[in-house]
Structure formats: structure tokens, C-alpha cells
Protein backbone atom coordinates (compact mmCIF):
# COMPACT_ATOMS: atom_id res chain seq x y z
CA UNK A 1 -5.67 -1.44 -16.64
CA UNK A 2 -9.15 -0.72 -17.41
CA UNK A 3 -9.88 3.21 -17.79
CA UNK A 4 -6.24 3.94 -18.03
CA UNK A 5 -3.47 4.22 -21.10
CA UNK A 6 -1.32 1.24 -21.42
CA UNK A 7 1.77 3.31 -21.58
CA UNK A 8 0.51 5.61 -18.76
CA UNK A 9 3.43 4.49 -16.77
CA UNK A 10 6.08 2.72 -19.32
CA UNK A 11 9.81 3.35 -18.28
CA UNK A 12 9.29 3.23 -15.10
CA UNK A 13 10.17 1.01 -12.01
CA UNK A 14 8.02 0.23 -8.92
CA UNK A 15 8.78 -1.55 -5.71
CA UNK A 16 5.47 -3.25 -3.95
CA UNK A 17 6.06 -4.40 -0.46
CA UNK A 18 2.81 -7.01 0.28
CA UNK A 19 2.57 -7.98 -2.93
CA UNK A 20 1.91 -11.30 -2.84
CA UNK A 21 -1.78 -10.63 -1.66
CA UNK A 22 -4.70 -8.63 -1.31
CA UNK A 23 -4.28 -5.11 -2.15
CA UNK A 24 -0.27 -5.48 -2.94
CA UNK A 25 -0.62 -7.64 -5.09
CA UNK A 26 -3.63 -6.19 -7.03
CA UNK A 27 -1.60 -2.88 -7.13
CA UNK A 28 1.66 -4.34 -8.17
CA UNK A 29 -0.50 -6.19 -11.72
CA UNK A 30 -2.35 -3.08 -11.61
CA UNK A 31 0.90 -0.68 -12.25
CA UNK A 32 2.39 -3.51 -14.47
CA UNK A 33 -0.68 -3.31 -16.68
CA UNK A 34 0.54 0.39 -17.70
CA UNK A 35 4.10 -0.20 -18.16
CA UNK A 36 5.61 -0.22 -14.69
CA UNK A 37 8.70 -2.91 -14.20
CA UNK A 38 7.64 -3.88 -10.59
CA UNK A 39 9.68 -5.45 -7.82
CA UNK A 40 7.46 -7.88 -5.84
CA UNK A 41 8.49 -7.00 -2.18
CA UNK A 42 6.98 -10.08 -0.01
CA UNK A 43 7.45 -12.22 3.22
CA UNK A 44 6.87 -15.51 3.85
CA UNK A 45 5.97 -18.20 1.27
CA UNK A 46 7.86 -17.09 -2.27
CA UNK A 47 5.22 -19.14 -4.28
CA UNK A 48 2.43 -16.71 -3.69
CA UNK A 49 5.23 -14.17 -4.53
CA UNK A 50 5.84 -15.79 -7.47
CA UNK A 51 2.24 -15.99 -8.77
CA UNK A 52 2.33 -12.21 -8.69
CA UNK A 53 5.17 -12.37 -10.74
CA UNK A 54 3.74 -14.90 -13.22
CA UNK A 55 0.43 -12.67 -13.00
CA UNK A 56 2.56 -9.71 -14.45
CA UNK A 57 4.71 -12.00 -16.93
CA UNK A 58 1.67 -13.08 -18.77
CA UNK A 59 0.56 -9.44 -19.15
CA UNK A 60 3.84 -8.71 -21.13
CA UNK A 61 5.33 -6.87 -18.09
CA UNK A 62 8.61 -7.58 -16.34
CA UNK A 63 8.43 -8.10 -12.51
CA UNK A 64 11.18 -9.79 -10.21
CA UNK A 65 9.94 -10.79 -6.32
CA UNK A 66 12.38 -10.01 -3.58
CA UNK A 67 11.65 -11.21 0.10
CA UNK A 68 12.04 -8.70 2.59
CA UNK A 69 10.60 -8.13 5.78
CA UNK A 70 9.30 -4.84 6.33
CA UNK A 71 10.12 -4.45 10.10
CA UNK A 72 13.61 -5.67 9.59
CA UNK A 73 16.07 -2.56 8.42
CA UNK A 74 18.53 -3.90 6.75
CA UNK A 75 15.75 -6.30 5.25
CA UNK A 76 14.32 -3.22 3.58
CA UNK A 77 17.60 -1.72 2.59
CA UNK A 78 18.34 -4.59 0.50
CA UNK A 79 14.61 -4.89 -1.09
CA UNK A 80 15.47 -0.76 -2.47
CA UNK A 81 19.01 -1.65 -3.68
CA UNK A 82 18.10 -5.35 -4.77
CA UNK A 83 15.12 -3.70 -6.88
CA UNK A 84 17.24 -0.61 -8.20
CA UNK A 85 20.12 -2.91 -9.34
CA UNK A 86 17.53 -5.61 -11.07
CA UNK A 87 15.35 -2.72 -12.70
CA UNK A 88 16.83 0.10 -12.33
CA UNK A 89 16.01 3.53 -10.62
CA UNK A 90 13.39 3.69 -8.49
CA UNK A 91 10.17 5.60 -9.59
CA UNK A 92 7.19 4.61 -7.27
CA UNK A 93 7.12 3.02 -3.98
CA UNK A 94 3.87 1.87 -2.67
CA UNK A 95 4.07 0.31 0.14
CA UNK A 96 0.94 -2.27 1.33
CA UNK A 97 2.39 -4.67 3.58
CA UNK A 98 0.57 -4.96 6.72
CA UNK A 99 -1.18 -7.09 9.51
CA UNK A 100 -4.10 -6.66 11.64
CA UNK A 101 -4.98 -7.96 15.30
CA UNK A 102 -8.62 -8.10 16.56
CA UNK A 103 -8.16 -8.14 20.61
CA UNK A 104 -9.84 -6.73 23.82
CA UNK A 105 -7.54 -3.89 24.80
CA UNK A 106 -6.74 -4.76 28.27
CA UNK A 107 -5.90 -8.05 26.67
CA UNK A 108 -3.00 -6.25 24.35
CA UNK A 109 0.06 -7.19 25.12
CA UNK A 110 3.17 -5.09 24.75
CA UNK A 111 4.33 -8.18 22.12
CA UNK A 112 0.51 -7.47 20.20
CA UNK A 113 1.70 -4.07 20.14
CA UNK A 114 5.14 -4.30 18.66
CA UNK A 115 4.26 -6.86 16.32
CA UNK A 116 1.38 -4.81 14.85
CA UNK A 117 2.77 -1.32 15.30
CA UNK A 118 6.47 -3.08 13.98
CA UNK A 119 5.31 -3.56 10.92
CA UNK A 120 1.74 -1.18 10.08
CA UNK A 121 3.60 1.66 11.08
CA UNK A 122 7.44 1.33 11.68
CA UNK A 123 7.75 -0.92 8.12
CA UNK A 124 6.10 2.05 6.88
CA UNK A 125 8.79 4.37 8.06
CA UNK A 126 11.78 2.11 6.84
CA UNK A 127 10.44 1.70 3.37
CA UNK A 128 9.78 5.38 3.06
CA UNK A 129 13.33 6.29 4.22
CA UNK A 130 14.74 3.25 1.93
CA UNK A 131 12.83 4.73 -0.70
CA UNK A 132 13.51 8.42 -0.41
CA UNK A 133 17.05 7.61 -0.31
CA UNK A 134 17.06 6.28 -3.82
CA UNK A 135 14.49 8.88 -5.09
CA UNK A 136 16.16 12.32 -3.55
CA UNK A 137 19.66 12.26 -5.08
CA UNK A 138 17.43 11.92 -8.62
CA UNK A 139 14.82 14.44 -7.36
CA UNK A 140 12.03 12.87 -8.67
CA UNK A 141 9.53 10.05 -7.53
CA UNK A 142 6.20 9.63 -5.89
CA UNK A 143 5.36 7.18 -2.43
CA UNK A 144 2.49 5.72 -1.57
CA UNK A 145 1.77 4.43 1.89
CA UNK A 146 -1.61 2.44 2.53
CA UNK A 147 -3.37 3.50 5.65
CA UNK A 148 -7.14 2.65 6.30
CA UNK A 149 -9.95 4.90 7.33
CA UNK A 150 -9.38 3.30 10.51
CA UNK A 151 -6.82 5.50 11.07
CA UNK A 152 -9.55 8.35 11.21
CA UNK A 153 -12.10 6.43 12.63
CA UNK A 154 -10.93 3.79 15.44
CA UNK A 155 -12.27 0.74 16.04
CA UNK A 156 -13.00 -1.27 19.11
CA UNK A 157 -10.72 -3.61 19.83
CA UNK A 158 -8.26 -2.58 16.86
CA UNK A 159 -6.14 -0.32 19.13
CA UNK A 160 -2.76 -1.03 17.80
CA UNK A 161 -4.16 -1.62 13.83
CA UNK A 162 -5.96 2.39 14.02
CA UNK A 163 -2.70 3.86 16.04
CA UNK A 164 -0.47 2.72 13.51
CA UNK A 165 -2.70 3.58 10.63
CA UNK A 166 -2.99 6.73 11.99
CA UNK A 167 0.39 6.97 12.25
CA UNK A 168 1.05 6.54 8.90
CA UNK A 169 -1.24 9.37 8.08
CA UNK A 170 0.87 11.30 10.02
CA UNK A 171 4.13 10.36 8.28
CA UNK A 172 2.68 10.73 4.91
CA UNK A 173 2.13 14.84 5.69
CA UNK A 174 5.18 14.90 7.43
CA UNK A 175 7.24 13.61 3.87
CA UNK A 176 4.85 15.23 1.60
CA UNK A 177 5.99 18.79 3.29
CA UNK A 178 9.49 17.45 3.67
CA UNK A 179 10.04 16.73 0.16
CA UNK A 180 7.96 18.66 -2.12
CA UNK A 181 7.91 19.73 -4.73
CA UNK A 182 10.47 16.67 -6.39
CA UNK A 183 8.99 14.04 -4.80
CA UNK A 184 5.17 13.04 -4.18
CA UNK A 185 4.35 11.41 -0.89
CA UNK A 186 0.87 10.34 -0.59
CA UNK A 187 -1.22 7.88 0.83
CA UNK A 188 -4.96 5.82 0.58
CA UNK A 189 -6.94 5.40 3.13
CA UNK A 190 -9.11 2.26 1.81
CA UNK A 191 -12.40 1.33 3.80
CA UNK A 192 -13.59 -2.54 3.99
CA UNK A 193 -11.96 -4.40 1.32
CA UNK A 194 -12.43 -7.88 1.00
CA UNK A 195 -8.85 -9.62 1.21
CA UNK A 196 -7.55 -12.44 2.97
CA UNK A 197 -6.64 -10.38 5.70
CA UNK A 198 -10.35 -8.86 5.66
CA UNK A 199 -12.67 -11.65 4.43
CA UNK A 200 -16.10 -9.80 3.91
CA UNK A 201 -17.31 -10.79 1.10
CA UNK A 202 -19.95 -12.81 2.14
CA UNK A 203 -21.73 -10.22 3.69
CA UNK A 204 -24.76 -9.76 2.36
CA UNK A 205 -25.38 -5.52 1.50
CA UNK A 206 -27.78 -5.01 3.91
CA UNK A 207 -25.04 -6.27 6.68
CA UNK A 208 -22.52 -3.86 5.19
CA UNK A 209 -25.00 -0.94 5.04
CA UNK A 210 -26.17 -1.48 8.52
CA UNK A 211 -23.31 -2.61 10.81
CA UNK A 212 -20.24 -1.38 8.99
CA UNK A 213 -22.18 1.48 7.49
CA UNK A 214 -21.16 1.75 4.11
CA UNK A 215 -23.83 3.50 1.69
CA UNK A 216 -22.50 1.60 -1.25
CA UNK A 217 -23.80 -1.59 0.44
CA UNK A 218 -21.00 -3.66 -0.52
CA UNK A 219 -17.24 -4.26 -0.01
CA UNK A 220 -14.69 -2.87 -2.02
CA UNK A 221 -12.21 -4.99 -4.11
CA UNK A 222 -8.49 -4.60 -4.11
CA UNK A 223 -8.57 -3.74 -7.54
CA UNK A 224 -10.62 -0.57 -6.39
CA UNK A 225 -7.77 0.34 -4.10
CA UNK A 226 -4.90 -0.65 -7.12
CA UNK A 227 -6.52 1.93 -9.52
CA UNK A 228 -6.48 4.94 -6.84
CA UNK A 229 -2.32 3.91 -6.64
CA UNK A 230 -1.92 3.55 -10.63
CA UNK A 231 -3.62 7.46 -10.47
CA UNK A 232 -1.32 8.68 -7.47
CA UNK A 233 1.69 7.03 -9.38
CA UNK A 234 1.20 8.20 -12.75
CA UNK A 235 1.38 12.19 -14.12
CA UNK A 236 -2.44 12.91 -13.07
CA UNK A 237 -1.75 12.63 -9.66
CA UNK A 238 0.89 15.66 -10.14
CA UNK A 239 -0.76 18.36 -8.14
CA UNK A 240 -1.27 15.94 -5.29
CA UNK A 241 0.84 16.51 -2.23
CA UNK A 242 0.10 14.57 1.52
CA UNK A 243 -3.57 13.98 0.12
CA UNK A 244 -4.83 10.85 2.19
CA UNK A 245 -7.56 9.31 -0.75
CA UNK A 246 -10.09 7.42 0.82
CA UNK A 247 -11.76 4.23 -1.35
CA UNK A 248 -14.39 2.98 1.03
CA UNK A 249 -17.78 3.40 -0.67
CA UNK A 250 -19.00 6.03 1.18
CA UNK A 251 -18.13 4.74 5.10
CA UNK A 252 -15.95 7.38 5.38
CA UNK A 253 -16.56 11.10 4.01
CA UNK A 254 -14.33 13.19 6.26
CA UNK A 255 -14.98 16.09 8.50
């Protein structure tokens, strides 16, 4: 990948969940592109999976896709073990599988809620403990959870999307406290990026500057968001502990 060594991450194995799109997917070439074997964790149609897959073949890497869905435990269970027995142990775990819901919220439903919140936030929790139970008997490995700055922020009628964002903030500083020093937990918050689940790209930049206030005047890409994970995966990252890294051209600046 651009910017970074080639070998940055050689030897070792990461599982993707989402990876057949959007910012998985970018992140799961991305950590290919420096050496990573990567399992492509997906739901749904395999031959998007599988393009992922091809994506990283043709780069020279090795990558295997394994469906799983992320709300499903024993799904999850056998994505870690299926991925640790095809590649070996795991090193990285980043985990971008997610779904979004744009509704009035006295028209949420309790079924809007579980769906989103099922898999945003508890698919978040299940690959964290599927992957901390592979990485703690080694004591060594680094997770990566995506949130969004929603989770900070809020958005009208995104209640269950920024309380389960949100939520994974939460978890992230929970496990980075939990199982430091061995293990980095982490997460990125990314701001407008323009994926199929978040198709912005035709805005023009004075639209993004003025109604979704981003100074950089334009969308991120997933790419953008895949090179912040290569950094958190790799040895650079080693001093970071429950750090939530924001992407999002300037919509977002804390405080």
C-alpha cells in the first residue's frame, strides 16, 4: 500500500468481517498489500466475497473468504477457528461489518432496533470475544472495531446506527484496559465515506462543506479509512491503546 513497506505486515494473519464491500473490503486488500494472509469474513452473496479474494490473489497475497454472520454466535465462532485453521494464528481482527437505518424515531421499531443494534454493536462484541479468545492464550494481537463519528455526534433519525456506534466506542476502552499491554484494542471512528452503504459521492464540495460540514469539502474514500487500520495493525501503532482515530476530513475534531 502506498506510503507503507510491503513487508510492514508479512507473517501475519488477519480476519475482516464486511469484507466484501466498502471499507472491509478496502481494508482487507489494504493489509494484504503489506503481507497480511487475510480471511474474508462476509454475508450474503459469496461472489462479491470472492472478488475480494481475487482482488488480493492478483496482488501476490493469499486470502480465503468465509461466510459468517456477525450477529449469529456460533456463526462467528466458526469464522475465528475456520480462519486460524486455514491461515493460521490469528494476528489482527478488524472488524467492519455493519448496517445503517435512516428512520423517524417514533417510527423505530423494536425489530429496527435489534436488527441494527444486532449487528453494529452486538456483532461487534462476538467478534471481539471470538477474537480475543484466539489472541490471549498467545498474548499478542491487536483489534480493530469500526465505529463512526456518529457515535460522538448523533444524528437525527439515526438513533439505533449512533447508539450502537457509540457503543462500540465504549467496548473498545473497555478491552483496551482489559487487555493491555499484550493485546491492542482500538478502534476508527471514520466520518462520511462514500460506500455503498453511504453513497455521497456525488455531492458536490460545497454540499459537503455546508450541510454535512466537513472543511475538507469532500467525502472520504474507504481506502482513507483502510490505511488508518494497516497503521493500527502494524508495529507503529504500538503505543496505541483504546485510541478511537477519527478519518473524517475535519467534521469531527473532538472536544
Amino acid at each position: 500500500m502506498q506510503g507503507f513497506a510491503s513487508d510492514l505486515l508479512a507473517g501475519r494473519v488477519a480476519v475482516v468481517t464486511g469484507a466484501a464491500s466498502g471499507i472491509g473490503r478496502a481494508t482487507a486488500i489494504a493489509l494484504a498489500s503489506v503481507g497480511a494472509s487475510v480471511a474474508v469474513g462476509y454475508v450474503g452473496t459469496h461472489s462479491a466475497a470472492q472478488d475480494t479474494v481475487d482482488a488480493i490473489t492478483h496482488l501476490g497475497g493469499r486470502a480465503i473468504a468465509i461466510e459468517a454472520d456477525v450477529a449469529d454466535a456460533p456463526q462467528v465462532e466458526a469464522l475465528y477457528t475456520c480462519a486460524e485453521a486455514e491461515l493460521g494464528p490469528i494476528d489482527i481482527a478488524v472488524h467492519a461489518a455493519g448496517v445503517i437505518q435512516e428512520k423517524p424515531f417514533l417510527q423505530t421499531t423494536p425489530e429496527d432496533w435489534d436488527f441494527v443494534v444486532g449487528v453494529d454493536l452486538k456483532g461487534v462484541f462476538l467478534c471481539c470475544r471470538a477474537a480475543l479468545r484466539h489472541m490471549a492464550p498467545r498474548g499478542r494481537g491487536t483489534v480493530i472495531n469500526i465505529a463512526s463519528e456518529l457515535g460522538f455526534l448523533g444524528r437525527a433519525e439515526y438513533a439505533p446506527y449512533c447508539a450502537a456506534k457509540a457503543g462500540v466506542i465504549g467496548l473498545t476502552k473497555s478491552l483496551a484496559r482489559e487487555f493491555a499491554p499484550a493485546i491492542r484494542v482500538n478502534a476508527i471512528a471514520p466520518g462520511p465515506i462514500a460506500t455503498p452503504m453511504l453513497s455521497i459521492e456525488h455531492m458536490s464540495a460545497e454540499v459537503l462543506a455546508r450541510e454535512i460540514a466537513i472543511p475538507a469539502q469532500r467525502a472520504g474514500t474507504p481506502e482513507e479509512v483502510a490505511a488508518t487500520a494497516v497503521f493500527l495493525a502494524s508495529d507503529l501503532a504500538s503505543f496505541f491503546h483504546g485510541q478511537i482515530v477519527g478519518p473524517n476530513g475535519g467534521a469531527w475534531m473532538g472536544g
